[in-house]
PDB file of N, CA and C in Angstrom:
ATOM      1  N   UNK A   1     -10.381  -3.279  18.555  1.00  0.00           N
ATOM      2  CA  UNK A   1      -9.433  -4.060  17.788  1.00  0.00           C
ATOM      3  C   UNK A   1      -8.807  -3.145  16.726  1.00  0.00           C
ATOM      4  N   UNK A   2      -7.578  -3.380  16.309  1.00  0.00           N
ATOM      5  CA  UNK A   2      -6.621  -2.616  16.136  1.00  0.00           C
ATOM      6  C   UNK A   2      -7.220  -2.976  14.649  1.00  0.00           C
ATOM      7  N   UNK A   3      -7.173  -1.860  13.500  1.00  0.00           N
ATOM      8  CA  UNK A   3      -7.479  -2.605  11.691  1.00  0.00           C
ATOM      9  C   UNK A   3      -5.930  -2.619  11.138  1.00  0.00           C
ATOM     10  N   UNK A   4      -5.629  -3.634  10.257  1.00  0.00           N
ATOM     11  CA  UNK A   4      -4.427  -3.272   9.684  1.00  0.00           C
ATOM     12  C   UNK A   4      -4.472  -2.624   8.441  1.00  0.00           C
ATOM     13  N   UNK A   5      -4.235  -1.412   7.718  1.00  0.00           N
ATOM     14  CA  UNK A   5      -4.267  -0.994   6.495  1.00  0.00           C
ATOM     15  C   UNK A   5      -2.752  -1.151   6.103  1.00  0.00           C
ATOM     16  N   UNK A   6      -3.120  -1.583   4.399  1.00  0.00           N
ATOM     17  CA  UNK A   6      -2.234  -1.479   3.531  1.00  0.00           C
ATOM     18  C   UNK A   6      -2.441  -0.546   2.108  1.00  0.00           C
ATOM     19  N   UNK A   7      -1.604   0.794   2.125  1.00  0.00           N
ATOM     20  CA  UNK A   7      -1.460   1.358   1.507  1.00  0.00           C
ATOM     21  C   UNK A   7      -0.917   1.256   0.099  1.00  0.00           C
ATOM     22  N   UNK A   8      -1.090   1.190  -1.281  1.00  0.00           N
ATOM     23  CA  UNK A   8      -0.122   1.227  -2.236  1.00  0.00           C
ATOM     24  C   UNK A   8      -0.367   2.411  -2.803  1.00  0.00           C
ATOM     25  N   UNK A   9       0.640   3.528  -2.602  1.00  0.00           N
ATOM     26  CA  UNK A   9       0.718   4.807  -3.130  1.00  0.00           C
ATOM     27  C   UNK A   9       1.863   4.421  -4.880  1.00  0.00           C
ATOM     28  N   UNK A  10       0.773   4.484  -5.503  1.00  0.00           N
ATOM     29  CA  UNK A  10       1.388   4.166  -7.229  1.00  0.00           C
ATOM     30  C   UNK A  10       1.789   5.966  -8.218  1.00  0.00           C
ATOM     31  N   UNK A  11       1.944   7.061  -7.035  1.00  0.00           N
ATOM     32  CA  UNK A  11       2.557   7.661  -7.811  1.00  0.00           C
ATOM     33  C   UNK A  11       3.619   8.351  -7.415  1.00  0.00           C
ATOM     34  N   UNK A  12       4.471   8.442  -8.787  1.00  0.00           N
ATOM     35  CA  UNK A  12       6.630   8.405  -8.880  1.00  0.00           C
ATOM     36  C   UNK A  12       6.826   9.808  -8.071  1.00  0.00           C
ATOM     37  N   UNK A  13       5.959  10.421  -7.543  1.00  0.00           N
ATOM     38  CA  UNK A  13       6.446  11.846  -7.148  1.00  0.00           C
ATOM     39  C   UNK A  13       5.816  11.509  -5.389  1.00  0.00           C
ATOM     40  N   UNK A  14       7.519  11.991  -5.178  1.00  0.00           N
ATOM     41  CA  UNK A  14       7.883  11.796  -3.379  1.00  0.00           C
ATOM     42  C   UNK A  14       6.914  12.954  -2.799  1.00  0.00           C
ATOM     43  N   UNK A  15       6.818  13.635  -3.225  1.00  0.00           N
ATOM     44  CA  UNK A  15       5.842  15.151  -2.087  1.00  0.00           C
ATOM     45  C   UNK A  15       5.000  15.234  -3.366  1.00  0.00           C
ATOM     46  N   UNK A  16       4.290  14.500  -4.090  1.00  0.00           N
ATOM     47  CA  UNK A  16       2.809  15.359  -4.487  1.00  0.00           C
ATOM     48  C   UNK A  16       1.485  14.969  -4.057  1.00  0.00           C
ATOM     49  N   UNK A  17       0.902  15.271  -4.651  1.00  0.00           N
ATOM     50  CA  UNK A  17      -0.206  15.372  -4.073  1.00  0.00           C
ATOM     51  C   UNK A  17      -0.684  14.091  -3.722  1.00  0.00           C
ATOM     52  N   UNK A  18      -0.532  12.839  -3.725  1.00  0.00           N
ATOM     53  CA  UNK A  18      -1.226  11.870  -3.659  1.00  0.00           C
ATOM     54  C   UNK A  18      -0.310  11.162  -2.319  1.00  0.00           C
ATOM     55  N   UNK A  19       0.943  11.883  -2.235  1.00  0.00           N
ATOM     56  CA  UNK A  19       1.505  11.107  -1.058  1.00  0.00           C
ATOM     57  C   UNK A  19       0.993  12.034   0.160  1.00  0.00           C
ATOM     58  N   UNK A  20       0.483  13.546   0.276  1.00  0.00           N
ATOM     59  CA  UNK A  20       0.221  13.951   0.999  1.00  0.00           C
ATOM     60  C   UNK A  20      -1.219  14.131   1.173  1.00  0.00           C
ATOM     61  N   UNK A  21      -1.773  13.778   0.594  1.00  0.00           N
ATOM     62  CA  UNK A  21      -3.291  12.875   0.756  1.00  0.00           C
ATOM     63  C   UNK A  21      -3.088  11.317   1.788  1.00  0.00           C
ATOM     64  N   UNK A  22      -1.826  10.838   1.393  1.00  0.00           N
ATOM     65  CA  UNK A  22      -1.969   9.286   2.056  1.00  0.00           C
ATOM     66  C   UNK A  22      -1.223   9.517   3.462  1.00  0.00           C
ATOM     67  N   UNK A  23      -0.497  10.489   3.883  1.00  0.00           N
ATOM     68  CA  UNK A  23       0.092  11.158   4.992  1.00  0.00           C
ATOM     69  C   UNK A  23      -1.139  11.357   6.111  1.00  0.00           C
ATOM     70  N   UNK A  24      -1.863  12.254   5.366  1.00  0.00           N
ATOM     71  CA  UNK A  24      -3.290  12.986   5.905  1.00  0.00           C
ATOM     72  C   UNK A  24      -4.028  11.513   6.801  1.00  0.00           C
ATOM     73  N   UNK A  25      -4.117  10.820   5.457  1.00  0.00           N
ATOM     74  CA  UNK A  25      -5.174   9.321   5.968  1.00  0.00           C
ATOM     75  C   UNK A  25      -4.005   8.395   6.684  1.00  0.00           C
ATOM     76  N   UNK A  26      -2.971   8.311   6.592  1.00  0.00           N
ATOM     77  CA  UNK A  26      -2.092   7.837   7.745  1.00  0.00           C
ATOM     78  C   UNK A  26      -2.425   8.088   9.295  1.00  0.00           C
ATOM     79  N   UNK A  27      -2.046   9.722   9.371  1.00  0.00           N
ATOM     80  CA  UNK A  27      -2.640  10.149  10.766  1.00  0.00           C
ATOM     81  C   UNK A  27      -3.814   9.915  11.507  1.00  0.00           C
ATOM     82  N   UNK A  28      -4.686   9.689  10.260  1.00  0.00           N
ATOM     83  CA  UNK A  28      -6.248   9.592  10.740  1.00  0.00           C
ATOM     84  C   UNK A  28      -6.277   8.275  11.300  1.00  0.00           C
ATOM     85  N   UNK A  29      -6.040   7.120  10.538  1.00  0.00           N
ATOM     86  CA  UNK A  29      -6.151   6.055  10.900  1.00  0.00           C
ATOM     87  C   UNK A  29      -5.026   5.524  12.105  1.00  0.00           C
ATOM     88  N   UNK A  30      -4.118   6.098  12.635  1.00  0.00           N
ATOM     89  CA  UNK A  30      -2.897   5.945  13.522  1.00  0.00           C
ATOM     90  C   UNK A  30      -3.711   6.489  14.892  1.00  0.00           C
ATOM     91  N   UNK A  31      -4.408   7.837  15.008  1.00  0.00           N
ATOM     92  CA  UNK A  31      -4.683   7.905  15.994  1.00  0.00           C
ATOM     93  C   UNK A  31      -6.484   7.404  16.542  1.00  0.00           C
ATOM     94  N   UNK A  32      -6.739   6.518  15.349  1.00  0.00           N
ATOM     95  CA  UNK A  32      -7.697   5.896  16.186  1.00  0.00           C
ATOM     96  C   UNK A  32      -7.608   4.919  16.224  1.00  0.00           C
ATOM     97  N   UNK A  33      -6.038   4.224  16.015  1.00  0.00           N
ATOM     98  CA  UNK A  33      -5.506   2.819  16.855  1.00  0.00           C
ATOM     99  C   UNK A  33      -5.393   2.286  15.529  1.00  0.00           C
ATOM    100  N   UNK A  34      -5.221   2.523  14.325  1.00  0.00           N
ATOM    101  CA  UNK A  34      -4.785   1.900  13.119  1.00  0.00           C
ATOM    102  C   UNK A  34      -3.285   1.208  12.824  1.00  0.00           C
ATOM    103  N   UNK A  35      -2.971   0.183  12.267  1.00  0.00           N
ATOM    104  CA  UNK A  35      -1.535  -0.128  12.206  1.00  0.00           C
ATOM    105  C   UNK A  35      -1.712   0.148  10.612  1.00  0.00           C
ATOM    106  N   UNK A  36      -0.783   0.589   9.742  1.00  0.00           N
ATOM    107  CA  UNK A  36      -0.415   1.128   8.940  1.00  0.00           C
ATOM    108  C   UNK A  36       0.901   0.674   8.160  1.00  0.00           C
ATOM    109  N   UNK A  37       0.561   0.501   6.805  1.00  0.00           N
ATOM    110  CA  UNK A  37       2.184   0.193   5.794  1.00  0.00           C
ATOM    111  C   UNK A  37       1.649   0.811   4.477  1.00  0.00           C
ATOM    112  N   UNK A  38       2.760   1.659   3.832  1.00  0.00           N
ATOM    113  CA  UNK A  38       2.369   2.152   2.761  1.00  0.00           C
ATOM    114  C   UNK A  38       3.540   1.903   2.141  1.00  0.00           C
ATOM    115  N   UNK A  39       3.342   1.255   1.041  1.00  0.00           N
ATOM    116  CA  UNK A  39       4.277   0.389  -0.048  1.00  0.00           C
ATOM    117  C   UNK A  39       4.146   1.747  -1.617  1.00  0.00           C
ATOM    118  N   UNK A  40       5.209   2.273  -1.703  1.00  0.00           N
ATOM    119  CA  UNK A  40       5.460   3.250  -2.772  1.00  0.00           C
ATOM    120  C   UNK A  40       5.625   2.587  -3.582  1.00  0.00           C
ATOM    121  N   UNK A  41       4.570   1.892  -4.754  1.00  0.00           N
ATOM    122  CA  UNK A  41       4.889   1.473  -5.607  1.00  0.00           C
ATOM    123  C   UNK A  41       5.597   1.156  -6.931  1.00  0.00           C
ATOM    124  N   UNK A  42       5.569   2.920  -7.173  1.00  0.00           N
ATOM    125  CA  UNK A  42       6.750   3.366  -8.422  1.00  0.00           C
ATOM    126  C   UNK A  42       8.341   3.402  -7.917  1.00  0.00           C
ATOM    127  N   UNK A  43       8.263   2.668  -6.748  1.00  0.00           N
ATOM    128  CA  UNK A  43       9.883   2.567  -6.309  1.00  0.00           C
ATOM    129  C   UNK A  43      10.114   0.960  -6.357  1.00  0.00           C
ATOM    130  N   UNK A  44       9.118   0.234  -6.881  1.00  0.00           N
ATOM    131  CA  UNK A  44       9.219  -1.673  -6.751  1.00  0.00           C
ATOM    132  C   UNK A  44       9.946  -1.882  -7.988  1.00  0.00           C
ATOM    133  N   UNK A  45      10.322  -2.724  -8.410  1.00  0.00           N
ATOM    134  CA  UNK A  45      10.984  -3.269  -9.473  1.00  0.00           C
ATOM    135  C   UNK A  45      10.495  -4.314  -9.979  1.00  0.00           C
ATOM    136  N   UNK A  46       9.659  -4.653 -11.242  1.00  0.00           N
ATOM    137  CA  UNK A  46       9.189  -5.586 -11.898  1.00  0.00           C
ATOM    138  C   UNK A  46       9.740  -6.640 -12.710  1.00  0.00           C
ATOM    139  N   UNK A  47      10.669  -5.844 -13.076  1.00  0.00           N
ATOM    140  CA  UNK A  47      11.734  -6.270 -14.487  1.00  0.00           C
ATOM    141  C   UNK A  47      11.698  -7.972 -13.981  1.00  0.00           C
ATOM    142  N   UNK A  48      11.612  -8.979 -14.973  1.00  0.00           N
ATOM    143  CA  UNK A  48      11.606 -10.034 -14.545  1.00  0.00           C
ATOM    144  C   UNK A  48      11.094 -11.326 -14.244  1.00  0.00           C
ATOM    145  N   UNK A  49       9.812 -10.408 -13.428  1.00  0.00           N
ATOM    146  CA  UNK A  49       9.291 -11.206 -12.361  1.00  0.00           C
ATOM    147  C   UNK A  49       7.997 -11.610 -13.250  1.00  0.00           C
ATOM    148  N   UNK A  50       7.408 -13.118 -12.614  1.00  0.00           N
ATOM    149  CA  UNK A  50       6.809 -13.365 -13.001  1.00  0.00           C
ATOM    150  C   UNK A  50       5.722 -14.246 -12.182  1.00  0.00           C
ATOM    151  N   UNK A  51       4.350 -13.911 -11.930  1.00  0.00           N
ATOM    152  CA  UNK A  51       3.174 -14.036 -11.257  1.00  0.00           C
ATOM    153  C   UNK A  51       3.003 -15.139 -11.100  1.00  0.00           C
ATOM    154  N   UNK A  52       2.183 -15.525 -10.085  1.00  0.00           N
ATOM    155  CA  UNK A  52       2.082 -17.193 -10.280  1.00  0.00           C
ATOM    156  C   UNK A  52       0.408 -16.400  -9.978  1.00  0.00           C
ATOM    157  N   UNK A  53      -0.381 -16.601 -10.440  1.00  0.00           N
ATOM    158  CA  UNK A  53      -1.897 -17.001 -11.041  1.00  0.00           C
ATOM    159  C   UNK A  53      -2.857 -17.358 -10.280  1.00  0.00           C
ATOM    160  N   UNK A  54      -1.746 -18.691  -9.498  1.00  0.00           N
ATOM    161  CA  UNK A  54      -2.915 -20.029  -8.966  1.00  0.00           C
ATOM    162  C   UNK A  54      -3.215 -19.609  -7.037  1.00  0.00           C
ATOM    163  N   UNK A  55      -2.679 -18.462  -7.126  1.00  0.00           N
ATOM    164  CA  UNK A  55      -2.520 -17.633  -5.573  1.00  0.00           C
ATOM    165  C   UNK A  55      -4.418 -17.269  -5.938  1.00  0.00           C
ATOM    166  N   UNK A  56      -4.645 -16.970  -6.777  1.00  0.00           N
ATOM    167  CA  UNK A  56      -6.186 -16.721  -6.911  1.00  0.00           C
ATOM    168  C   UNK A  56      -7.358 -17.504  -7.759  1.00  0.00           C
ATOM    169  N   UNK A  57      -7.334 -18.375  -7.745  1.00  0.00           N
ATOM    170  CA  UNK A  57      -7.753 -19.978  -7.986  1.00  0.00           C
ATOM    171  C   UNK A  57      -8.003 -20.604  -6.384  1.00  0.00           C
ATOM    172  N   UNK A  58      -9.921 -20.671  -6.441  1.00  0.00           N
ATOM    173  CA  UNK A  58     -10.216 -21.696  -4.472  1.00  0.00           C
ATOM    174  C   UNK A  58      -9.071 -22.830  -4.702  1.00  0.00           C
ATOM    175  N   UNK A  59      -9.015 -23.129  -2.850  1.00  0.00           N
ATOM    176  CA  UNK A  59      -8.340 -24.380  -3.152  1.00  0.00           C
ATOM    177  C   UNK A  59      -9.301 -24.625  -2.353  1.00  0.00           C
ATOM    178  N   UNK A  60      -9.255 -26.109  -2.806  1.00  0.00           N
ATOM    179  CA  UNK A  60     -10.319 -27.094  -2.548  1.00  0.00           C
ATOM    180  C   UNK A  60      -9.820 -28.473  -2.455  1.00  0.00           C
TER     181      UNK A  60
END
């Protein structure tokens, strides 16, 4: 069975070291049948927005 990983790479630099660390573990996990998304976080936009909370609160 296939795992799904989700990546959040949280730092602003396109080629340093932490995106080519998550490149490295990309490949790894791709060729032993991994599906893969890596969300660059210092490229999201916050300004604004505002959380709703109750996403982590049981429902019952």
């Amino acid at each position: 069975m296939a795992k799904n990983i989700l990546i959040l790479n949280g730092s602003p630099k396109k080629n340093g070291n932490t995106s080519k660390l998550v490149e490295w573990f990309v490949q790894g996990a791709r060729l032993n049948g991994g599906e893969v998304e890596i969300i660059r976080a210092a490229l999201l936009s916050y300004w604004g927005q505002v959380f709703n909370l109750d996403i982590f609160q049981s429902k019952e």
